[in-house]
Protein backbone atom coordinates (compact mmCIF):
# COMPACT_ATOMS: atom_id res chain seq x y z
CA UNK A 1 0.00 0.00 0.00
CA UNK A 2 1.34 3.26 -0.83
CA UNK A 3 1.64 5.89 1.50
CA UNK A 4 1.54 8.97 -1.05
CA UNK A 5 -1.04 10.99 -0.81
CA UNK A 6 -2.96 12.53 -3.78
CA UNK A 7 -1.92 15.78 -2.58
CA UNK A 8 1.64 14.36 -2.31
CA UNK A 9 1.38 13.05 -5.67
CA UNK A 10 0.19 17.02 -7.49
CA UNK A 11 3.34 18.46 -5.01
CA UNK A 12 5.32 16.09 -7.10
CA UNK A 13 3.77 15.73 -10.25
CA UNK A 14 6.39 18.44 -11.81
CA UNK A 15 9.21 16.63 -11.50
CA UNK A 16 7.33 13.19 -11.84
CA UNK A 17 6.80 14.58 -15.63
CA UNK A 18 9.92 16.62 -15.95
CA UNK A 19 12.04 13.38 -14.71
CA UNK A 20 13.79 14.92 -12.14
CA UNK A 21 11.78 13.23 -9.05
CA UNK A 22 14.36 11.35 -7.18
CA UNK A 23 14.11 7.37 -7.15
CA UNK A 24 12.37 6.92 -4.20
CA UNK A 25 9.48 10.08 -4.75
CA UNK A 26 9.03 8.04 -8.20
CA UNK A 27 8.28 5.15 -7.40
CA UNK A 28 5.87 5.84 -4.52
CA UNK A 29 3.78 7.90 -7.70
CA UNK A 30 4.11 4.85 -9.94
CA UNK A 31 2.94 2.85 -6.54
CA UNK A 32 0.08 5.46 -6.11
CA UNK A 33 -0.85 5.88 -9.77
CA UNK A 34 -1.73 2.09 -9.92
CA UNK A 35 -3.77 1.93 -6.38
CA UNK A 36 -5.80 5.56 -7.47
CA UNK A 37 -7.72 6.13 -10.56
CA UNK A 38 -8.46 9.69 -10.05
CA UNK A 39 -4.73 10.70 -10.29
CA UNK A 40 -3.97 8.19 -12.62
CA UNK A 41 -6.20 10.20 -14.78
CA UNK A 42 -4.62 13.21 -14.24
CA UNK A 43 -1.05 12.22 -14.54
CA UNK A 44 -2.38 10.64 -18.31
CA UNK A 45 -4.22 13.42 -19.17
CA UNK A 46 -1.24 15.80 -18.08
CA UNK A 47 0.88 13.37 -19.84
CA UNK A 48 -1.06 13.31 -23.62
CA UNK A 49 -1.17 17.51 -23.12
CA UNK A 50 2.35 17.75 -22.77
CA UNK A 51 2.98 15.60 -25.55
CA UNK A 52 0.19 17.86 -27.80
CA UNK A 53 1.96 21.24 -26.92
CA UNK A 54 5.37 19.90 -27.22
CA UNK A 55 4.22 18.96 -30.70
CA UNK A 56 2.71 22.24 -31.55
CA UNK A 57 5.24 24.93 -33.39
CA UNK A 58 5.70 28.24 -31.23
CA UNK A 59 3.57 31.17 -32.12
CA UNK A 60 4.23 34.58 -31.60
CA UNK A 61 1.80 36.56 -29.18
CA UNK A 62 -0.38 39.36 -30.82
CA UNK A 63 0.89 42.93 -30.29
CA UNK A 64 0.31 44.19 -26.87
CA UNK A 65 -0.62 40.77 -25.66
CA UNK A 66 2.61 40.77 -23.78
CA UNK A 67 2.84 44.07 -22.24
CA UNK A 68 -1.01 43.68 -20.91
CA UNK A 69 -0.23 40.35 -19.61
CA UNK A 70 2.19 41.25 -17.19
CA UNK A 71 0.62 44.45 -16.67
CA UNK A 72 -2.69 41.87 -15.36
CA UNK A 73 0.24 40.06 -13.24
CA UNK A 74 2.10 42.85 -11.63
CA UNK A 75 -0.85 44.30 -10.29
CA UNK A 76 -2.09 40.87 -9.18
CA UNK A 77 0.95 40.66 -7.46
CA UNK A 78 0.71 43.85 -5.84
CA UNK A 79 -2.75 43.20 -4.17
CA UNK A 80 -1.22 40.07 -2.69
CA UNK A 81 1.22 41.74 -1.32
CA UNK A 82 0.29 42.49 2.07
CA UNK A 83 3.70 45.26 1.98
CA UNK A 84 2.15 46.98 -0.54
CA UNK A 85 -0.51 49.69 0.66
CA UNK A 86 -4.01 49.16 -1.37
CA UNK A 87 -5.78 51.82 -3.56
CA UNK A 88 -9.35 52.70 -2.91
């Protein structure tokens, strides 16, 4: 019986699909994956996306698209940021 959680399992799943996980953290996954169907789904389904994207060529973002983006995440940032004062 494995003793990996499923939240263990998403903590790990990076480096589970990037192969970096260390021996040990790997095989308690591959344990887990075969005693859980819900994250055995989601490791597969991570798995066949990767593989789709990987596949795809790189396309350039729209004009602006870039500069707005991180304008969105900077100021998302900000309001988490409990050092920064808020705007009303």
């Amino acid at each position: 019986m494995s003793l990996l959680t499923c939240k263990d399992l998403l903590e790990g799943l990076n480096d589970y699909l990037d192969e970096t996980a260390d021996e040990s953290l790997r095989s308690h996954i591959e344990e887990h994956l075969t005693e859980c169907p819900n994250c055995w789904v989601i490791v597969d389904t991570t798995k066949k996306t990767l593989k789709v994207y990987k596949g795809m060529d790189v396309q350039p973002l729209p004009p602006g698209v870039g500069e707005r983006l991180m304008e969105v995440i900077e100021k998302k940032m900000a309001d988490d940021d409990p050092k920064t004062p808020k705007s009303s």
